[in-house]
Structure formats: C-alpha cells, structure tokens
N, C-alpha and C. Protein backbone atom coordinates (compact mmCIF):
# COMPACT_ATOMS: atom_id res chain seq x y z
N UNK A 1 35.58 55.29 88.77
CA UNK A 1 36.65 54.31 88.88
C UNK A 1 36.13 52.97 88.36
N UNK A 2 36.92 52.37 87.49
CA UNK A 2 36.65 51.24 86.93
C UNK A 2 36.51 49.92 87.43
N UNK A 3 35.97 49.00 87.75
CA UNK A 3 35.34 47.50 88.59
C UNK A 3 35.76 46.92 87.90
N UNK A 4 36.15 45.55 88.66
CA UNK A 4 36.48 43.97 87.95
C UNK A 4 35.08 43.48 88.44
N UNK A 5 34.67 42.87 87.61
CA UNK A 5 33.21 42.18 87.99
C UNK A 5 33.08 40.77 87.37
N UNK A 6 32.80 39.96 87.73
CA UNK A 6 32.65 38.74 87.57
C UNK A 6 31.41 38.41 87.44
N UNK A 7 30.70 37.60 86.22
CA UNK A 7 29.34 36.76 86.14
C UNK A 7 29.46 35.73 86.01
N UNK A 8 28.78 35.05 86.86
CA UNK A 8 28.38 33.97 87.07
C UNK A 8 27.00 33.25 85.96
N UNK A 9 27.42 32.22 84.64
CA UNK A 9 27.12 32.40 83.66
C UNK A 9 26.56 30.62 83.67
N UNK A 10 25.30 30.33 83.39
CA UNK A 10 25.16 28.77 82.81
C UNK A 10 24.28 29.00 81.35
N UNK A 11 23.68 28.50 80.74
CA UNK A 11 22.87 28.86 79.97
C UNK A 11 21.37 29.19 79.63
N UNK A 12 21.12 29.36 81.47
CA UNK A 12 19.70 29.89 81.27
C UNK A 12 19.45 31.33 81.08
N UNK A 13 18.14 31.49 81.33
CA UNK A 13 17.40 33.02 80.80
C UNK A 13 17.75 33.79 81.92
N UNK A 14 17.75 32.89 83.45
CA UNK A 14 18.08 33.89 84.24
C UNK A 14 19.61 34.37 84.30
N UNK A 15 20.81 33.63 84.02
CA UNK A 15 22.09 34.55 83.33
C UNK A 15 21.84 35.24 82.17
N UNK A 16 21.38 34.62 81.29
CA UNK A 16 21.13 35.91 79.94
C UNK A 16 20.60 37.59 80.61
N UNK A 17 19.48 37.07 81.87
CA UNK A 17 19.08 38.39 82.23
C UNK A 17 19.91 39.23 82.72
N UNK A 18 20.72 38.27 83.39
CA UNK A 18 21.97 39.10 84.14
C UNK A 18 22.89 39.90 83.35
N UNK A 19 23.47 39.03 82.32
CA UNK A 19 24.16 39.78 81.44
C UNK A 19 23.53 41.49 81.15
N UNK A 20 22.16 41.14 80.60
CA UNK A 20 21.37 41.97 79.60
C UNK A 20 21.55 43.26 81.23
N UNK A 21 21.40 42.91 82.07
CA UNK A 21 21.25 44.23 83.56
C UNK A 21 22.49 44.76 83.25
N UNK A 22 23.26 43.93 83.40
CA UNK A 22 25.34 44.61 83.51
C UNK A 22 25.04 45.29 81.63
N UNK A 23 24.69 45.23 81.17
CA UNK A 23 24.97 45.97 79.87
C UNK A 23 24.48 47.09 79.62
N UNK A 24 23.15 47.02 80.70
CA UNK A 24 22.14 48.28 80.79
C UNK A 24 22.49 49.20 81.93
N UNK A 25 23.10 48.43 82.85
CA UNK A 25 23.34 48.99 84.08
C UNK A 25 25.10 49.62 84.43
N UNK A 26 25.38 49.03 84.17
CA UNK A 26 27.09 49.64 84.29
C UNK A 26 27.49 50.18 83.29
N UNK A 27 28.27 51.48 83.63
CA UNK A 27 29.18 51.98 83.03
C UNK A 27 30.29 50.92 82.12
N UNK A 28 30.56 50.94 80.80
CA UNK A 28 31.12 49.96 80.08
C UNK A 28 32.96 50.36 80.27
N UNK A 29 33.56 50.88 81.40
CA UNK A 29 34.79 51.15 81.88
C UNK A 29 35.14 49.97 82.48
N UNK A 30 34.35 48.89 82.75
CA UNK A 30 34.57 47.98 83.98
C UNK A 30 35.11 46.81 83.29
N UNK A 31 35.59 46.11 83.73
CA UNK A 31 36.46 44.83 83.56
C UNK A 31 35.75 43.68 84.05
N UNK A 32 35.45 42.85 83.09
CA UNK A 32 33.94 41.71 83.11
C UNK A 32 34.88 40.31 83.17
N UNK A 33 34.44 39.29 83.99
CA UNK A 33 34.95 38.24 83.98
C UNK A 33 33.73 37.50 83.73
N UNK A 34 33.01 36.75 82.35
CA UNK A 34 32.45 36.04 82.13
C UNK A 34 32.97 34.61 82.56
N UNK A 35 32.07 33.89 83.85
CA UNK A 35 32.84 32.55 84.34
C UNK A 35 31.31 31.63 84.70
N UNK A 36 32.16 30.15 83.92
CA UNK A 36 30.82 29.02 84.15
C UNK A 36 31.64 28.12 84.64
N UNK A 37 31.39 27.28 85.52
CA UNK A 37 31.67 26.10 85.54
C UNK A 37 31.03 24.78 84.71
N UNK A 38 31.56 23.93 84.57
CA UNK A 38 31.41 23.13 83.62
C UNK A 38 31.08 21.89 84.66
N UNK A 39 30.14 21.11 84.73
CA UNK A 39 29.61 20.26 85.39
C UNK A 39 31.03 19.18 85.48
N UNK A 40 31.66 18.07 86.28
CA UNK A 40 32.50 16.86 85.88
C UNK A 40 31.84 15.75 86.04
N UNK A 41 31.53 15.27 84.48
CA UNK A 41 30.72 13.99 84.18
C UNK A 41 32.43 12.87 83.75
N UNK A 42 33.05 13.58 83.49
CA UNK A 42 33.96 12.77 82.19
C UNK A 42 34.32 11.63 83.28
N UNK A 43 34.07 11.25 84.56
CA UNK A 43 34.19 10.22 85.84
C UNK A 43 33.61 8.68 84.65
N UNK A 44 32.14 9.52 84.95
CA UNK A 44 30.90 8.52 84.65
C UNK A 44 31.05 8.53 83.30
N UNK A 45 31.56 8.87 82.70
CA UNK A 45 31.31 9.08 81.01
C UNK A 45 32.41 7.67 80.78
N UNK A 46 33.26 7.70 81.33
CA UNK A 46 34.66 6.97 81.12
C UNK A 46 34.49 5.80 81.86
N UNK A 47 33.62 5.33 82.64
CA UNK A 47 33.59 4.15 83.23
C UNK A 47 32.91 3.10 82.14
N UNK A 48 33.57 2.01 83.07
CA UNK A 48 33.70 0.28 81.78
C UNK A 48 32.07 0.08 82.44
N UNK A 49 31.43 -0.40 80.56
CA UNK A 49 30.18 -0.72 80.75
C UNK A 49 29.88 -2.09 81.97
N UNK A 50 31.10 -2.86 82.23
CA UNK A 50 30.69 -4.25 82.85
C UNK A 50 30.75 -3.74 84.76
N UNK A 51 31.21 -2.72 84.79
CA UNK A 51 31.44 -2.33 86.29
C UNK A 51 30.18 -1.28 86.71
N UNK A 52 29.19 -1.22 86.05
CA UNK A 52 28.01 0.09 86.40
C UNK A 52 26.92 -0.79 86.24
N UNK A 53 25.84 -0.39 87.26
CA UNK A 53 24.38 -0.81 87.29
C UNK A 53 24.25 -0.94 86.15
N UNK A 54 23.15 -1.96 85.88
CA UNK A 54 22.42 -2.59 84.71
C UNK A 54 21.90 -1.45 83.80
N UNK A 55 20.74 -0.94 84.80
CA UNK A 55 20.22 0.54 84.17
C UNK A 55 21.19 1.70 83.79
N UNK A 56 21.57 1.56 84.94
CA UNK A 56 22.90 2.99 84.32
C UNK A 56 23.92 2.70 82.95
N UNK A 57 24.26 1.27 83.07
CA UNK A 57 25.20 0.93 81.74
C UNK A 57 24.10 0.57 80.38
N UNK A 58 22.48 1.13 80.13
CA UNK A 58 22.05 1.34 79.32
C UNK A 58 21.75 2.58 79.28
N UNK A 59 21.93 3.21 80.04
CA UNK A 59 21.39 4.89 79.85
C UNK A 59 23.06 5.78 79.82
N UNK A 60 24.14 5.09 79.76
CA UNK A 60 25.79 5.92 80.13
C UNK A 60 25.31 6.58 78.57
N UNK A 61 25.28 6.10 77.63
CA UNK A 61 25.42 6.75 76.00
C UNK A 61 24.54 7.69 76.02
N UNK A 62 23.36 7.97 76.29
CA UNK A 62 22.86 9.35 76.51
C UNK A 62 22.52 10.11 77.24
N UNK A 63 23.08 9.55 78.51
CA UNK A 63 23.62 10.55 79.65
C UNK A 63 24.48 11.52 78.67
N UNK A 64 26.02 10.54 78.64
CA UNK A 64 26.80 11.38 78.47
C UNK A 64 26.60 12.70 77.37
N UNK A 65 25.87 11.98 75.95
CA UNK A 65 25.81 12.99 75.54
C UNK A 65 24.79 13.94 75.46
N UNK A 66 23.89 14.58 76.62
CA UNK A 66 23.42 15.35 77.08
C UNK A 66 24.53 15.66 77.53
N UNK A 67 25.02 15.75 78.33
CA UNK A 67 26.12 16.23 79.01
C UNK A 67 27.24 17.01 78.21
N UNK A 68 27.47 16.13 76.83
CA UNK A 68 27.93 17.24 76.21
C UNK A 68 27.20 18.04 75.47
N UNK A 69 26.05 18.23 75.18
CA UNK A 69 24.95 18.95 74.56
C UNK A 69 24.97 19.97 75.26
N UNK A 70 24.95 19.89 76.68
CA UNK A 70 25.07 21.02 77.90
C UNK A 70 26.29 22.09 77.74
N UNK A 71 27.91 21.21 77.63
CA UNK A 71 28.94 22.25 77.32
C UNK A 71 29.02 23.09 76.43
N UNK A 72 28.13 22.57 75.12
CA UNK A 72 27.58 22.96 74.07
C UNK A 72 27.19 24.49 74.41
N UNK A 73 26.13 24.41 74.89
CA UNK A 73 25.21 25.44 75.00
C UNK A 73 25.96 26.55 75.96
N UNK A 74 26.76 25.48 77.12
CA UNK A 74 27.24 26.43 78.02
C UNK A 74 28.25 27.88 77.16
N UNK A 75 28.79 26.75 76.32
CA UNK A 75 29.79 27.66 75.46
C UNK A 75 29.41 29.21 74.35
N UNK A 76 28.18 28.65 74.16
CA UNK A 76 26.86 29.44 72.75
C UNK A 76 26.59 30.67 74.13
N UNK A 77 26.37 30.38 75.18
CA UNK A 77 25.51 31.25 76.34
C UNK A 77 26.67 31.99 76.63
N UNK A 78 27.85 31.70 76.73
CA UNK A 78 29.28 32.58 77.24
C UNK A 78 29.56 33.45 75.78
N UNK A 79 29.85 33.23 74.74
CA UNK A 79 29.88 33.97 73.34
C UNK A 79 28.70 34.85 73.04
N UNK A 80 27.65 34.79 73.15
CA UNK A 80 26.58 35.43 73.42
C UNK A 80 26.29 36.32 74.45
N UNK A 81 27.09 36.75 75.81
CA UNK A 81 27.60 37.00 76.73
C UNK A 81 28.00 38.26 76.28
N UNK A 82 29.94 37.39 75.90
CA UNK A 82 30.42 38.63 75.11
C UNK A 82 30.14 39.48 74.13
N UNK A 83 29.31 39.13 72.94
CA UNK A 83 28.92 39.61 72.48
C UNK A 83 28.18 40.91 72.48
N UNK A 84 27.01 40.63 73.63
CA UNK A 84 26.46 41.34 73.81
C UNK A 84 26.61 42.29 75.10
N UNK A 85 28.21 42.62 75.51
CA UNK A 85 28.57 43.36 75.95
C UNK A 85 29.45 44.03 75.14
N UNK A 86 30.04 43.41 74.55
CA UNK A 86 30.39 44.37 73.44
C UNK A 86 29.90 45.46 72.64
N UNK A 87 28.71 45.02 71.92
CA UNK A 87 27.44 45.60 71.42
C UNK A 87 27.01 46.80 72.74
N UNK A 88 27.35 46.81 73.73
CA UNK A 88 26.74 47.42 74.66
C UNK A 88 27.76 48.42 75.01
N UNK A 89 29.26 48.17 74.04
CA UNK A 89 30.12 49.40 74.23
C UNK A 89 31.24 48.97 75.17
N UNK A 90 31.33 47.46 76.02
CA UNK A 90 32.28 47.26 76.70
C UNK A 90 33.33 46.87 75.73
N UNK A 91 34.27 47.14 76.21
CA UNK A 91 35.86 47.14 75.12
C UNK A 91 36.08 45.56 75.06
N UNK A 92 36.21 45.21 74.12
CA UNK A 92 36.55 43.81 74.09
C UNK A 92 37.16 42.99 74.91
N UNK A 93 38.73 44.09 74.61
CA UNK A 93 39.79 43.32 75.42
C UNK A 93 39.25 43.19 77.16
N UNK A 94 38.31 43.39 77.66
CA UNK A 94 38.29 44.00 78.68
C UNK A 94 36.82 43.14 79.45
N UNK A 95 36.56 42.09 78.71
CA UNK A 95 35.76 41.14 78.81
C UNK A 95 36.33 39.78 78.20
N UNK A 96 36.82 39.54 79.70
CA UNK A 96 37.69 37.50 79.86
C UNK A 96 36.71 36.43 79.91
N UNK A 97 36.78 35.63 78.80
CA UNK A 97 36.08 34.50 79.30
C UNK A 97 36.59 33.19 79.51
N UNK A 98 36.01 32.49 80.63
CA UNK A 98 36.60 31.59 81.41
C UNK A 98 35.46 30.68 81.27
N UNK A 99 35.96 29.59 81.44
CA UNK A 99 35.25 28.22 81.75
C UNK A 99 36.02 27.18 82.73
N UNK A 100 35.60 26.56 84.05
CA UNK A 100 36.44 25.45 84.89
C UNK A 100 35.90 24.77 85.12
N UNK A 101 36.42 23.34 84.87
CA UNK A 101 35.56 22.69 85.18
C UNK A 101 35.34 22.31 86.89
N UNK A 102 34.17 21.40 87.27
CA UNK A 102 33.59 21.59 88.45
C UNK A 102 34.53 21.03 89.41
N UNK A 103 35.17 21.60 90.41
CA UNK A 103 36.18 20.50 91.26
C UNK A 103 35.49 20.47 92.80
N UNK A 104 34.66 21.89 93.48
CA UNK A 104 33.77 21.33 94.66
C UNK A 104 32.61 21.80 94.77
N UNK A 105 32.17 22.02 93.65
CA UNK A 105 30.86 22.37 93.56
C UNK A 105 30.88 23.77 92.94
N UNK A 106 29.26 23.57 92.07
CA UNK A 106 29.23 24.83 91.36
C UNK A 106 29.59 26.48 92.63
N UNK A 107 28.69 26.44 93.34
CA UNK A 107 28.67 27.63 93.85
C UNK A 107 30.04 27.68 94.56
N UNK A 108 30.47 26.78 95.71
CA UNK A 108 32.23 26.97 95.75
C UNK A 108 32.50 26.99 94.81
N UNK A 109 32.68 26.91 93.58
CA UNK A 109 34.17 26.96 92.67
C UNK A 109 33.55 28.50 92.50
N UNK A 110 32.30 28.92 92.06
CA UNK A 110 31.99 30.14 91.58
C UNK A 110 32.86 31.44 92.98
N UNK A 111 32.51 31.32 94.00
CA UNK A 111 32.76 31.71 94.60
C UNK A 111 34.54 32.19 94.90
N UNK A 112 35.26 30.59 94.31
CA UNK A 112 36.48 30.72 94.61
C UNK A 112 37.41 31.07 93.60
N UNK A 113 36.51 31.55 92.31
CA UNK A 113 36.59 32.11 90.94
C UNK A 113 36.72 33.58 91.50
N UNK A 114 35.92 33.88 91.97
CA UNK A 114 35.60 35.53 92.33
C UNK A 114 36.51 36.26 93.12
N UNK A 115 36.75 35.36 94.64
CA UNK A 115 37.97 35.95 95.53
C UNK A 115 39.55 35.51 94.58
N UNK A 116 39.57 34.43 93.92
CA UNK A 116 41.33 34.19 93.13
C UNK A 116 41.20 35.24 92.46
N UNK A 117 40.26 36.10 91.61
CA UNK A 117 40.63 37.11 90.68
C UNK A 117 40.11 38.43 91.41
N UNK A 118 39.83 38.45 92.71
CA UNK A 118 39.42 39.44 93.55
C UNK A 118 38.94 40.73 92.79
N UNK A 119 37.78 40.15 92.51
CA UNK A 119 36.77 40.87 91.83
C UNK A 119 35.96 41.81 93.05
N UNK A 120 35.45 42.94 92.77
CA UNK A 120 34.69 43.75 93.30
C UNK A 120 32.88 43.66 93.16
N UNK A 121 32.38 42.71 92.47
CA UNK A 121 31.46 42.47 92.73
C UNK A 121 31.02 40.68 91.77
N UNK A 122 29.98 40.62 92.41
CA UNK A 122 29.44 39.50 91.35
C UNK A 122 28.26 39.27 90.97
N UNK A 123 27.77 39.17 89.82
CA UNK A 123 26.17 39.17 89.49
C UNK A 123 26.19 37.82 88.78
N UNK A 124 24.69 37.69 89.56
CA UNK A 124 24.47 36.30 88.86
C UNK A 124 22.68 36.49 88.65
N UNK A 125 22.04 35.37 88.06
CA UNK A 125 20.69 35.76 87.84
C UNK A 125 20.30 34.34 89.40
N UNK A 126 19.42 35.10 89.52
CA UNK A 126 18.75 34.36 90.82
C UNK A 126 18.19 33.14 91.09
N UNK A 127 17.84 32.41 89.92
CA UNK A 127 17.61 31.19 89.90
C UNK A 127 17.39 30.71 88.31
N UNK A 128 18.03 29.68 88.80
CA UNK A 128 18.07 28.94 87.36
C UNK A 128 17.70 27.69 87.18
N UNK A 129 16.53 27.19 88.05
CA UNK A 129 16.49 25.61 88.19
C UNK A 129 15.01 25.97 88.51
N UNK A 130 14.15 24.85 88.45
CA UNK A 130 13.20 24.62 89.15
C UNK A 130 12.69 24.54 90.48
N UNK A 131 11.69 25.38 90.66
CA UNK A 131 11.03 25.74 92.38
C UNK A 131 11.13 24.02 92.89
N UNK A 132 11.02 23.53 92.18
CA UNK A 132 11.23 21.63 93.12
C UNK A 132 12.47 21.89 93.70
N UNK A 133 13.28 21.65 92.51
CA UNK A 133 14.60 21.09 92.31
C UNK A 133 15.28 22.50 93.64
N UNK A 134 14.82 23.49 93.65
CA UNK A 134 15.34 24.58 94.38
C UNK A 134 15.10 24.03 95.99
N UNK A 135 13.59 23.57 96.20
CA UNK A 135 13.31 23.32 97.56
C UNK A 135 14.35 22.23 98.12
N UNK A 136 14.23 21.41 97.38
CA UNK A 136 15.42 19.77 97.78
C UNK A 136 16.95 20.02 97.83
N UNK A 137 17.25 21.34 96.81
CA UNK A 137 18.79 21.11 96.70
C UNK A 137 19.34 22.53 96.75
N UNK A 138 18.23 23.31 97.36
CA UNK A 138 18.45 25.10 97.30
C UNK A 138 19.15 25.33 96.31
N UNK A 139 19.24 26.47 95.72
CA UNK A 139 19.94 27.00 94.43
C UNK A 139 21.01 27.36 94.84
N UNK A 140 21.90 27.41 93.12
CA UNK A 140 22.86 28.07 93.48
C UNK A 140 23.16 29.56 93.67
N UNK A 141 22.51 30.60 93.66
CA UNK A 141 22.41 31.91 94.48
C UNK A 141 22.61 32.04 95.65
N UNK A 142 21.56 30.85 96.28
CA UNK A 142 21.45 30.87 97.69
C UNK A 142 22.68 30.03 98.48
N UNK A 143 23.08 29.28 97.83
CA UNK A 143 24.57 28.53 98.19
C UNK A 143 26.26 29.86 97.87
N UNK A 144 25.78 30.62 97.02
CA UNK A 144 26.84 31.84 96.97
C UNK A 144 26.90 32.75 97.61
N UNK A 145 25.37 32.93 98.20
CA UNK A 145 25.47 34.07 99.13
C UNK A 145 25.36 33.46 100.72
N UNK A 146 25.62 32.35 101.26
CA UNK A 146 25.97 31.96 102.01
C UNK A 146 27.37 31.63 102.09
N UNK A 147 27.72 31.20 101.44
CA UNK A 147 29.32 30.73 100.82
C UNK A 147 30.34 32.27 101.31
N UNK A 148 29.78 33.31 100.80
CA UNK A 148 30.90 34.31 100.25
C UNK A 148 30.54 35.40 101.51
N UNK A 149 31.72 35.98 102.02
CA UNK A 149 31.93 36.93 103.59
C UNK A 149 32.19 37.99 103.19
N UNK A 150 33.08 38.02 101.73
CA UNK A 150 33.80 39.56 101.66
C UNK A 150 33.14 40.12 100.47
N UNK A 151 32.49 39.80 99.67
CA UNK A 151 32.16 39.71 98.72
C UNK A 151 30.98 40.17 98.23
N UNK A 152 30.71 41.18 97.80
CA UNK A 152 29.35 41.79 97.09
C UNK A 152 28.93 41.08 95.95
N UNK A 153 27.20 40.96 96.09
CA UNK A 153 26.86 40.29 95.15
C UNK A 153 25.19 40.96 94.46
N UNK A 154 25.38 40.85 93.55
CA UNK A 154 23.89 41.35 92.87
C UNK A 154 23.56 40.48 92.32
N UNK A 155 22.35 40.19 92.35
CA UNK A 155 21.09 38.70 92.01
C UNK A 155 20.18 39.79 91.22
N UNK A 156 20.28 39.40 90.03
CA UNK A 156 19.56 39.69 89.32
C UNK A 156 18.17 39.06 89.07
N UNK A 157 16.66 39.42 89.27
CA UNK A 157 15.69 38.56 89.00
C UNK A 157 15.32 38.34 87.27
C-alpha cells in the first residue's frame, strides 16, 4: 500500500542523506512531499537604515544577501531532491514540492506541514547545524520529535 511521506528538506548533507535513504529505501509507489521552510528575514531586510543599530545598519546589505544566497541554495537542494527521486524510479507526478515561508518556527511549521497534508511518515536527516549551535539552541530533529504526538518519524543519520 502506497505512503504519503513528507521530507523535511534545508540544504545540508544531512537532508541530501535523507533524500539519498528514501530513494534506496522505499518502494517508489509512495507519494513524497518535498517541504523546506524558508527562514523570514524580508522584516529586517525591509527596515529604514535610520531606525536600526549603528552596526546592524552597516551589516543589513550583507545580511540580507546571504539570506538570499540561502533561498538560493534552499531551492538547488529541493530540485536536486526531485531529481533524484525520480532517477530512483519515483513517478514524477507523485513527488510535490513545497516551500513556506517561516511563520512559528522551523520545526512547528515543519511539523504543521506534515499533520495539514496528513502524511504517514516523516524523514528528516538528524542534524544539520553545529554540535555548539545544537547544545544552545537544540536542533531541529529534536524540536520535531518533541513537537509531533501522532506522527512517525525517521531521522536519518
């Protein structure tokens, strides 16, 4: 019987891995929801240089565009996605890709991506940030699988 499955997609190696498991690992019958959230900078991007810290209203111009350098990639990492489930025999039509941007946080929105399209499982790769950055602000894996009650999830390492 065929699955709706949902990945949870940014542009690191540990989603690429994920992908590369679901291509190796599932039956290509299943119904793939490739989904990223998109960070919301366009706040700070759009604010008047005379109303922001000194430092911050010299660093707004390449903040922001890192920030779009990021959607960039986010977008190259989701096409690359499909791609390579395709290549792997999943039917085209049959792999959705989505992008939203961030409204309460990555792992809630991911989460509330998964139960609105009541998906049967969700894979994501297990960490995607730095062991620092993980200790101070726990990852987002560990914020999804706290987050989510009904919901099966595979963490891919």
């Amino acid at each position: 019987m065929a699955k709706k499955i949902l990945v949870a997609l940014d542009y690191s190696e540990n989603a690429s891995r994920a992908v590369e498991f679901l291509a190796d690992t599932f039956n290509p019958d299943h119904e793939i929801i490739l989904f990223s959230v998109i960070p919301n900078t366009a706040a700070v991007c759009d604010l008047e240089a005379d109303t922001l810290v000194p430092h911050f209203s010299s660093q707004q111009k390449a903040f922001c565009q890192l920030e779009d350098e990021k959607r960039v990639a986010l977008g190259v990492a989701l096409k690359k996605a499909k791609e390579a489930l395709v290549r792997a025999g999943f039917d085209e039509n049959k792999v959705e890709v989505k992008a939203s941007t961030q409204k309460r946080g990555v792992a809630r929105d991911i989460v509330a991506e998964a139960e609105n399209s009541n998906v049967d499982i969700l894979v994501m790769g297990r960490r995607g940030i730095s062991s620092l950055k993980e200790f101070f602000m726990g990852s987002v894996s560990q914020k999804v699988l706290q987050l989510s009650k009904d919901l099966s999830i595979l963490l891919v390492q």
